[in-house]
Protein backbone atom coordinates (compact mmCIF):
# COMPACT_ATOMS: atom_id res chain seq x y z
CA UNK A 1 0.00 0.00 0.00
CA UNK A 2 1.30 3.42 -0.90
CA UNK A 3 2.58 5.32 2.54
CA UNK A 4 1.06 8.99 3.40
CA UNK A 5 1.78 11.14 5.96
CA UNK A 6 -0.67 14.01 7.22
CA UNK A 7 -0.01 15.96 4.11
CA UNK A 8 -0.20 13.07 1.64
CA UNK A 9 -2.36 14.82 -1.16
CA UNK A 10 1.04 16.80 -1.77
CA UNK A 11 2.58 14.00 -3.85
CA UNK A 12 -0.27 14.05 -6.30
CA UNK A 13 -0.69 17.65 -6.72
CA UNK A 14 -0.28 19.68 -9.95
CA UNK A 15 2.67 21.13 -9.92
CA UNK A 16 4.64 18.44 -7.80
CA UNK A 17 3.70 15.58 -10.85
CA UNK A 18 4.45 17.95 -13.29
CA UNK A 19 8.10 18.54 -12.08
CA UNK A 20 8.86 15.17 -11.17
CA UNK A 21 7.42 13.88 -14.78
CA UNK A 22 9.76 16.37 -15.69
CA UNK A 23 12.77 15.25 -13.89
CA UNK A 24 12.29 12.06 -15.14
CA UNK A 25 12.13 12.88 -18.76
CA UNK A 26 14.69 15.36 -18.56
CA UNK A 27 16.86 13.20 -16.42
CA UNK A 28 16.83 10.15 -18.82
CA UNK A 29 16.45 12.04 -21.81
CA UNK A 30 20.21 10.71 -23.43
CA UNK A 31 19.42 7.37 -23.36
CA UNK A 32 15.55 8.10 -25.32
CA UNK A 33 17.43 9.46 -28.30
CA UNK A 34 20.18 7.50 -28.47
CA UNK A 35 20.52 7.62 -32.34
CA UNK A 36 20.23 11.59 -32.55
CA UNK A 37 22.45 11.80 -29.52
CA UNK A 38 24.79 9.44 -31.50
CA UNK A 39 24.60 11.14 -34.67
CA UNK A 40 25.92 14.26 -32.63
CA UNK A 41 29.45 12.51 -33.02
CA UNK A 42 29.57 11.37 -36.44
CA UNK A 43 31.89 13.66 -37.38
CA UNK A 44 34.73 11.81 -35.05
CA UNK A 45 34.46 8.69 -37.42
CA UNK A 46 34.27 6.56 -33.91
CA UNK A 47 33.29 2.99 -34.67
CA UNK A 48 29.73 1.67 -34.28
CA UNK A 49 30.96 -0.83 -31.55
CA UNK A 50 32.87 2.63 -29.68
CA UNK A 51 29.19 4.52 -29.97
CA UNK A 52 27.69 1.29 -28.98
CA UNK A 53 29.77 1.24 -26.13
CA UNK A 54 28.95 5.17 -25.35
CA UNK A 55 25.43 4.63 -25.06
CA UNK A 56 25.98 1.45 -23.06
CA UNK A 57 27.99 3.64 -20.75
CA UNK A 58 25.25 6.12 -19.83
CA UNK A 59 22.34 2.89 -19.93
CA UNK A 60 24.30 1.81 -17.34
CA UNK A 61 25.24 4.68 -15.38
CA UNK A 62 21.59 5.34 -15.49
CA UNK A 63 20.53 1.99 -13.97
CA UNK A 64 23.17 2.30 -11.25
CA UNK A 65 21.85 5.39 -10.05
CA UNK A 66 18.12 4.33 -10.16
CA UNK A 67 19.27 1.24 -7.86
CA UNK A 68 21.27 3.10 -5.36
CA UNK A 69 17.70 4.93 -4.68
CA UNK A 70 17.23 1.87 -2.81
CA UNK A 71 19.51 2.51 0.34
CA UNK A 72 18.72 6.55 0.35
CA UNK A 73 15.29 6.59 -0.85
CA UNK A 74 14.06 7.18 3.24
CA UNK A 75 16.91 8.02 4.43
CA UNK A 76 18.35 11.45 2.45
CA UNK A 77 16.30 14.72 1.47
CA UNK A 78 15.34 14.74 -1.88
CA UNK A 79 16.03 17.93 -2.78
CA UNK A 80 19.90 17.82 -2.44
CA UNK A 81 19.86 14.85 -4.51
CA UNK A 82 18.25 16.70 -7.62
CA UNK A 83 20.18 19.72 -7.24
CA UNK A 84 23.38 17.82 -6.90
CA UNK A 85 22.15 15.47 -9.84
CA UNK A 86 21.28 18.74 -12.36
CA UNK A 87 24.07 20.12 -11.66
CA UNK A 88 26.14 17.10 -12.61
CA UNK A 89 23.84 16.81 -15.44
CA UNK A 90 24.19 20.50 -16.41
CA UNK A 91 27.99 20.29 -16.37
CA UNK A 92 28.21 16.73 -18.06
CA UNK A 93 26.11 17.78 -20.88
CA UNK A 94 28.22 21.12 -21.40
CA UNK A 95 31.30 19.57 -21.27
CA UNK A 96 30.22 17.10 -24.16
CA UNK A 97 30.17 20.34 -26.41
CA UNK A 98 33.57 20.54 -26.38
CA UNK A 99 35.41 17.35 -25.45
CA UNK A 100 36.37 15.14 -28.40
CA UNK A 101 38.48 12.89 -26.66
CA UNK A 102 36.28 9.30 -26.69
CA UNK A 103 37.73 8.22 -23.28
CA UNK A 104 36.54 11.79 -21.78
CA UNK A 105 33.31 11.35 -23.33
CA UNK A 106 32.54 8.20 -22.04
CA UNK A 107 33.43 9.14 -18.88
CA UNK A 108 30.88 12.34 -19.14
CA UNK A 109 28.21 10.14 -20.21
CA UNK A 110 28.48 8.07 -17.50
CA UNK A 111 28.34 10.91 -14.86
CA UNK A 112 25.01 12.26 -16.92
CA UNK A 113 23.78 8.85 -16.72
CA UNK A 114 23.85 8.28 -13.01
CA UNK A 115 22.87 11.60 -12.87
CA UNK A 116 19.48 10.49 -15.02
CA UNK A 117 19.43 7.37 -12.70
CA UNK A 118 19.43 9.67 -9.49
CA UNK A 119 16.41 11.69 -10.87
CA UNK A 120 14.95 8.68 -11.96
CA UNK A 121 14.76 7.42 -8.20
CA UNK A 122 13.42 10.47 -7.07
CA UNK A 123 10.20 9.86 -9.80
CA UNK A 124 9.97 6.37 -8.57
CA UNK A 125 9.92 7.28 -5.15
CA UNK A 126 7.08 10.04 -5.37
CA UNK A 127 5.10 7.41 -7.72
CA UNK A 128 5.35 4.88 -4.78
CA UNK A 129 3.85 7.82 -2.59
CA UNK A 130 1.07 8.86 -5.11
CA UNK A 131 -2.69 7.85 -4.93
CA UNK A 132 -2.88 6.91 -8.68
CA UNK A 133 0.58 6.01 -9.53
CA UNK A 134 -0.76 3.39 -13.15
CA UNK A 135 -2.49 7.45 -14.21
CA UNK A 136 0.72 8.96 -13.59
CA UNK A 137 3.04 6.33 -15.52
CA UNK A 138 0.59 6.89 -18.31
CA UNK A 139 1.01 10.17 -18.84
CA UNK A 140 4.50 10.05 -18.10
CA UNK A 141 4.99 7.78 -20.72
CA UNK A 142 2.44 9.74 -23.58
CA UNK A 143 4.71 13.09 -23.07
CA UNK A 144 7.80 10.60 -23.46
CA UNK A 145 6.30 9.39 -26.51
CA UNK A 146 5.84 13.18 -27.69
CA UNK A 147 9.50 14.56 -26.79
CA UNK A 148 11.23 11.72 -28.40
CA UNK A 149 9.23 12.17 -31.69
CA UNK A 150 10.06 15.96 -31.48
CA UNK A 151 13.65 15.11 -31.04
CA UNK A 152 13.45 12.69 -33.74
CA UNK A 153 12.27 15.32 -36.23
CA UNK A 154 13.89 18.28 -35.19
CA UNK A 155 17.62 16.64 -34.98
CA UNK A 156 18.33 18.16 -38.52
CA UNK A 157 17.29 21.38 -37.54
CA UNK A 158 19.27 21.19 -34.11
CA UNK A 159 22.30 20.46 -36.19
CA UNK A 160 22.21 22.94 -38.76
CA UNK A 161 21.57 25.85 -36.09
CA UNK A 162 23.60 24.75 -33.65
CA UNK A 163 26.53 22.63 -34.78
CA UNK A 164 27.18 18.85 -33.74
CA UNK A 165 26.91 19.88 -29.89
CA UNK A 166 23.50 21.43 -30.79
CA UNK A 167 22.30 18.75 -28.50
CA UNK A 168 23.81 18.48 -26.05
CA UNK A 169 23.25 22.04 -25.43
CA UNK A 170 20.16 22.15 -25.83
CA UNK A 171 19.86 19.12 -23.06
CA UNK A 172 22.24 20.99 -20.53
CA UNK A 173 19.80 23.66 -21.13
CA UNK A 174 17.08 21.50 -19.98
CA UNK A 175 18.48 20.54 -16.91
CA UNK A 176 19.04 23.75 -15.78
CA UNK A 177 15.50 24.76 -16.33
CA UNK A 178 14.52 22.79 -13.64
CA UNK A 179 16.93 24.05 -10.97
CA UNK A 180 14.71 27.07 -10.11
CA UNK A 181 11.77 24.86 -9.25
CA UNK A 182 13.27 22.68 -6.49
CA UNK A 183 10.97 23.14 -4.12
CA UNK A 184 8.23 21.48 -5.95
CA UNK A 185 9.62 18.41 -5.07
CA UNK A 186 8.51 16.95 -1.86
CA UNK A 187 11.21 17.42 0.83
CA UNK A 188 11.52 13.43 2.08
CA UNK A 189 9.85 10.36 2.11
CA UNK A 190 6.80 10.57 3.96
CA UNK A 191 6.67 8.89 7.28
CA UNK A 192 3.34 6.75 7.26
CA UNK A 193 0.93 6.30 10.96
CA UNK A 194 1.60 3.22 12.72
CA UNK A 195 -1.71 1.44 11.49
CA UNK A 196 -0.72 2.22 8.12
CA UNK A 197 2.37 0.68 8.87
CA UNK A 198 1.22 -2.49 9.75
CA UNK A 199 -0.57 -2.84 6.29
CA UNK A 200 2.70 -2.05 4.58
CA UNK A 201 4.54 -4.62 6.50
CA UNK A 202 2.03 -7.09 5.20
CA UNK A 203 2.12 -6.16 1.86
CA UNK A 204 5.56 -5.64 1.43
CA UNK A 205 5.88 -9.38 1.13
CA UNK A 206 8.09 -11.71 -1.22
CA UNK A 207 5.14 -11.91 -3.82
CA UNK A 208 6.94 -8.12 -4.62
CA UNK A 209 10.21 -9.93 -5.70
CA UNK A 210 8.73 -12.26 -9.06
CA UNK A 211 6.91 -9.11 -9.99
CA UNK A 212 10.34 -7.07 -10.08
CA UNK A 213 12.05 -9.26 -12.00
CA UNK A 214 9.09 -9.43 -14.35
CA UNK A 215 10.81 -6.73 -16.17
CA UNK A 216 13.73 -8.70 -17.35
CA UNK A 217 11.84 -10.63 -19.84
CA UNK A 218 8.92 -7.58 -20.65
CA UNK A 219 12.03 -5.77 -21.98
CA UNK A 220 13.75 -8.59 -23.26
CA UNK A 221 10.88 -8.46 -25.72
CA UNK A 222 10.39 -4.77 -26.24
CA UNK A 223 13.99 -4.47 -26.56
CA UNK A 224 14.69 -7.71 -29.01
CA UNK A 225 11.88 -6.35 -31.12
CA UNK A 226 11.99 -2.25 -31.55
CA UNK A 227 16.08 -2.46 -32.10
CA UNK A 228 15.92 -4.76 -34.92
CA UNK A 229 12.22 -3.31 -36.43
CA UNK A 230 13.77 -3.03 -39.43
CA UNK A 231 15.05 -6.25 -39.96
CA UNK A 232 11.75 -7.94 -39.25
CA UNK A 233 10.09 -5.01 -42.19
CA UNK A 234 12.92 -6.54 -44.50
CA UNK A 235 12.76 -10.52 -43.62
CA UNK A 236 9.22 -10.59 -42.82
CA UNK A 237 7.47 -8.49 -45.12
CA UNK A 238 9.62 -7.85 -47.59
CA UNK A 239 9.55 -3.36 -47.32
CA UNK A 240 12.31 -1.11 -48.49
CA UNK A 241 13.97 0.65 -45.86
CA UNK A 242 12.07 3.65 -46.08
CA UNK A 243 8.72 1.74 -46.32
CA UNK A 244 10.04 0.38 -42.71
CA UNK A 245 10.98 3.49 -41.30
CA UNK A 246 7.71 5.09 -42.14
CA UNK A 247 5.94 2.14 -40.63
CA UNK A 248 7.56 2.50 -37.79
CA UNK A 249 7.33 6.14 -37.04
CA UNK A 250 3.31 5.42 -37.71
CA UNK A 251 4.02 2.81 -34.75
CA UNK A 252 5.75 4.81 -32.36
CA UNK A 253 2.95 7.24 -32.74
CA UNK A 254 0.03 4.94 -32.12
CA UNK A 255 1.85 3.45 -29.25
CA UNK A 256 0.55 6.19 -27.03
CA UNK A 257 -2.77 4.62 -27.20
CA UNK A 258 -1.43 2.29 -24.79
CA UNK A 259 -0.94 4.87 -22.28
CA UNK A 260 -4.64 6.44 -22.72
CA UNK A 261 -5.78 3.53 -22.54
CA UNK A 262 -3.90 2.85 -18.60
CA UNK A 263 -5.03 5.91 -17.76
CA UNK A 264 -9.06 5.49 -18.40
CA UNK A 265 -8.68 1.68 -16.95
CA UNK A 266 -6.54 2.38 -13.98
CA UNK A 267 -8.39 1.31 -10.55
CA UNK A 268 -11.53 -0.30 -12.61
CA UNK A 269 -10.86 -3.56 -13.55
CA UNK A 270 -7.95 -4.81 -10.86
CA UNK A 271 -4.43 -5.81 -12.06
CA UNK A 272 -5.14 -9.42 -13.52
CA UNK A 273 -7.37 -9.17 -16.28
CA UNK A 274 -5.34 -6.14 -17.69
CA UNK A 275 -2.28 -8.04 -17.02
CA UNK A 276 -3.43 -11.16 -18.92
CA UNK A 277 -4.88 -9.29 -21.99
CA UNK A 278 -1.82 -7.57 -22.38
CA UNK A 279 0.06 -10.60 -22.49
CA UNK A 280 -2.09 -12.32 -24.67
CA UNK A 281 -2.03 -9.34 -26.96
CA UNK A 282 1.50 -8.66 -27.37
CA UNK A 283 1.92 -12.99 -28.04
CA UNK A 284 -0.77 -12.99 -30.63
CA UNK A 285 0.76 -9.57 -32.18
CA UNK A 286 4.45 -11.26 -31.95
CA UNK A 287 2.80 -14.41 -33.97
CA UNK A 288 1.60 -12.02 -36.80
CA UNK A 289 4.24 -10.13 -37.22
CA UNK A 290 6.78 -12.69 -37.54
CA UNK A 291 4.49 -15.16 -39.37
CA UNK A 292 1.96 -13.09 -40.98
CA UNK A 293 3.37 -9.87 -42.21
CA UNK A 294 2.07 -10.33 -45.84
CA UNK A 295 1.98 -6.04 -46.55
CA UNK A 296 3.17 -2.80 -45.67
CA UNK A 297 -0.17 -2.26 -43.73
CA UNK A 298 -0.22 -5.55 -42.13
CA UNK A 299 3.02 -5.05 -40.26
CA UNK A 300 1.76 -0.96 -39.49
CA UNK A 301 -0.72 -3.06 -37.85
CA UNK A 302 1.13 -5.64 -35.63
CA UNK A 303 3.83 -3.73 -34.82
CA UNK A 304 1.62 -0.81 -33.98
CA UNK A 305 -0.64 -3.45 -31.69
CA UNK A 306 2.31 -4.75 -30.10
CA UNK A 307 3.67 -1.64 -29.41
CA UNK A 308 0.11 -0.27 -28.06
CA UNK A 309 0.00 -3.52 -25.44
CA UNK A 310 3.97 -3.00 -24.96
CA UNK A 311 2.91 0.73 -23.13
CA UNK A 312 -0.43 -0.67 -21.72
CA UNK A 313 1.52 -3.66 -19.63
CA UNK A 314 4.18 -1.26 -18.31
CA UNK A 315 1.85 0.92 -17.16
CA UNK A 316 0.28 -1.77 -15.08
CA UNK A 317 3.73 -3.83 -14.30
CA UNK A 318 4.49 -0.89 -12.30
CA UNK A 319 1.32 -0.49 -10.31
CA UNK A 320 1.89 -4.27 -9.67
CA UNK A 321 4.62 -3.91 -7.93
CA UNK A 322 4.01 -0.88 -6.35
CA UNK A 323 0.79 -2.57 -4.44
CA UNK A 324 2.93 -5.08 -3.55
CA UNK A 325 6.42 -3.28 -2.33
CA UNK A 326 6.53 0.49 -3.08
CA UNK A 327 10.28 0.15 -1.95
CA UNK A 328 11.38 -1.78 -4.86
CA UNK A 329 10.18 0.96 -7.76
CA UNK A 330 13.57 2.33 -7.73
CA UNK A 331 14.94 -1.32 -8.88
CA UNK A 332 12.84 -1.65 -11.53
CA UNK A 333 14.63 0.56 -14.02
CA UNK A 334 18.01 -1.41 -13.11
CA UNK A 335 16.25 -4.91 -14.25
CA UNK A 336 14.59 -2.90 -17.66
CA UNK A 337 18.36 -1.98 -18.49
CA UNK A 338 19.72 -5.33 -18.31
CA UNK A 339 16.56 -6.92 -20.51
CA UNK A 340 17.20 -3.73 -22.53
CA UNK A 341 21.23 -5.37 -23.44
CA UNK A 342 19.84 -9.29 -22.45
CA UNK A 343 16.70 -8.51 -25.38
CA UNK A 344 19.15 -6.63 -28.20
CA UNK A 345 22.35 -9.32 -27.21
CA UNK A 346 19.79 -12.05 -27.88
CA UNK A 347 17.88 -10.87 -30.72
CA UNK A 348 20.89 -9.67 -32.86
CA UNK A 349 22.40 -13.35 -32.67
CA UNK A 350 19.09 -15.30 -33.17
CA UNK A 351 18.62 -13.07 -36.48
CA UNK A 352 22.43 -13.37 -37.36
CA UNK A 353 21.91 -17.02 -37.73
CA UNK A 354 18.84 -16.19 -39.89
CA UNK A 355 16.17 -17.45 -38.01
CA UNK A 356 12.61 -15.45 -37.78
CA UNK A 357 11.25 -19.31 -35.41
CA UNK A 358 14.43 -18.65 -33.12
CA UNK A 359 13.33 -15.21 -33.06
CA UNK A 360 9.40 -16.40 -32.04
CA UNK A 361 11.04 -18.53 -29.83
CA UNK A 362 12.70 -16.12 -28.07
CA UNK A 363 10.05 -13.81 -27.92
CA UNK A 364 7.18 -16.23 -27.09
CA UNK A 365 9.31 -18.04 -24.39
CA UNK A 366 9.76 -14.29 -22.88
CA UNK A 367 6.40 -13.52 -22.95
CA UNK A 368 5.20 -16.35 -21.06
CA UNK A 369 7.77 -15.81 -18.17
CA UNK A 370 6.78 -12.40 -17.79
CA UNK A 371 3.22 -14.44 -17.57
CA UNK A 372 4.52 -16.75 -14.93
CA UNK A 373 6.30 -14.13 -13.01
CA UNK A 374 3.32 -11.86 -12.55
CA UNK A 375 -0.35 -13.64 -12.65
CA UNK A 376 0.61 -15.96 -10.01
CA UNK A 377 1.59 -12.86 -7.51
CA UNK A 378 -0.96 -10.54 -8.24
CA UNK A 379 -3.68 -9.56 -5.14
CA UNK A 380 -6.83 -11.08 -5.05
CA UNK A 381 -9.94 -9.20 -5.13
CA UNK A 382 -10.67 -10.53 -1.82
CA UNK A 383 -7.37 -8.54 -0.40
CA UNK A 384 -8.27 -5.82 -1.95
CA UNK A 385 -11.69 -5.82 -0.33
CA UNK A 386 -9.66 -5.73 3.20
CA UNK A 387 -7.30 -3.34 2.38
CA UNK A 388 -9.59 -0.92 1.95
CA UNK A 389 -12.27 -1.58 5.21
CA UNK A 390 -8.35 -1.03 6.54
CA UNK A 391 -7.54 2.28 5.13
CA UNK A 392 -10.15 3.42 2.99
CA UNK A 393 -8.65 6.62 2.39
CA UNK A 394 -7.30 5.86 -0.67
């Protein structure tokens, strides 16, 4: 159950969401548009396994600073830990305007990464604390949709205004914008009434544990599947490379549907039915693509499908766990990066030895852990019944 103090409502007002969305987005903004961000340094003739390695760098700078918001989550104040992360963010960014050196660089990515991972914590922990936290993930995740489309199409124009470093600029800028409205964020975690307590004791139980490492195999497919999109266009349907690029753009578009659609479910039908559908979705989408992608419009529709029930289940993988352990949020980002390199590692060498069944395999195998790891631990209805004669506040 999510912990309130006396002043609870603050986590879930306006202008508290709104800055923390925005520390989030901000915060982990390098490793959304990777490929822009990487085009940035084309120029140095680096080697696609060095810029591979670059944006491994910051992934996993990223998910080390997410997990460390395990230990200080309740025990530092948040507001030193998101000035101390935008300003490492702020002078990371800035430096990569100027340094050329690839050694350097890596190193700066890594600092903006934990820096990203650090803010990251800080959104987890105020979701944990928030009365709605599946509406909040939703529209955290449409406005991601939106700024990495707008990054997408406006990396030309960056460039030809601004230079190679146009970007990173224009991200130290961001960071900085955010410095002024620290006190938005809520000071601490909240320290709950004893009778709460006791609830939280009992739900923070080991049922939380298969739900967190649910995410290794979710992402194992999202990953395997949007990095090599373009192979499956080619193998499986036969499209151009523009033809596949278009298609997926249309994709990553529709996708937020999955997001509007966790917002206008969230608290109606429970965890399990959602859950399931998803599941069952994404499989039967997985199946057509691979299998049944025939036309250009065919695989605009699976792919778009998949992607729609890809945004829908994260949405509700994360209320999951937060009913079950709020404590562990901060953990889940660490377990998405390694399915994020587990899911491209895996997917690149099924497809190298030119298999699309290896690839089904792979997916449909990961589908139905994620299944396995999650349906079995979710809270009855009956629970649910309790929990709130307990503390029907919320």
């Amino acid at each position: 159950m999510n912990a309130h103090s006396a002043q609870g409502p603050r986590f879930d007002s306006l202008p508290r969401l709104a800055y923390v969305n925005a520390l989030f987005i901000i915060g982990t903004i390098g490793t959304l548009i990777t490929p822009a961000m990487l085009a940035g340094w084309s120029h140095l003739r680096w080697t696609s396994t060095q810029l591979g390695a670059v944006a491994a760098i910051e992934l996993a700078g990223l998910a080390a600073g997410s997990l460390s918001g395990l230990y200080w989550q309740t025990r530092w104040r948040w507001r030193r830990v998101a000035s101390l992360s935008l300003i490492a963010g702020i002078a990371g960014n800035a430096a990569c305007m100027v340094v050329k050196d690839y050694t350097t660089v890596c190193v700066l990515r890594a600092l903006v990464g934990v820096s990203g991972g650090l803010l990251t914590a800080l959104y987890s922990a105020v979701l944990a604390n928030s009365r709605s936290p599946g509406r909040i993930i939703a529209v955290t995740t449409f406005i991601q949709i939106g700024v990495e489309a707008a990054f997408m199409f406006s990396t030309a124009s960056v460039f030809e205004r601004l230079g190679s470093s146009g970007l990173f600029i224009l991200m130290a800028a961001l960071f900085a914008a955010l410095l002024p409205f620290l006190s938005w964020l809520p000071p601490a975690w909240p320290s709950a009434p004893a009778a709460i307590q006791e609830v939280q004791e009992t739900r923070g139980s080991p049922r939380a544990y298969p739900l967190l490492f649910s995410f290794i195999p979710f992402i194992v497919v999202q990953a395997g599947i949007y990095t090599f999109l373009g192979e499956f266009g080619r193998i499986a349907a036969n499209l151009s490379v523009d033809v596949t690029l278009r298609a997926i753009g249309t994709s990553v578009v529709l996708s937020s549907l999955g997001s509007v659609a966790a917002y206008a479910l969230n608290d109606r039908i429970g965890l399990r039915l959602p859950i399931g559908g998803a599941i069952l979705l994404m499989s039967a989408m997985l199946l057509g693509m691979i299998l049944g992608s025939r036309s250009a419009a065919l695989f605009v529709f699976y792919i778009s499908l998949l992607q729609i029930g890809w945004i829908f289940l994260n949405c509700y993988l994360y209320s999951a766990l937060i009913e079950a352990n709020n404590l562990l949020v901060p953990a889940a980002t660490t377990l998405s990066s390694f399915g994020s390199v587990v899911g491209a590692g895996a997917m690149g060498y099924v497809l190298d030895h030119g298999s699309m069944m290896g690839a089904l395999a792979l997916t449909l195998g990961s589908m139905l852990l994620t299944a396995l790891l999650t349906l079995p631990f979710l809270r009855s209805p009956a629970v649910d019944a309790t929990d709130r004669r307990i503390y029907p506040a919320i």
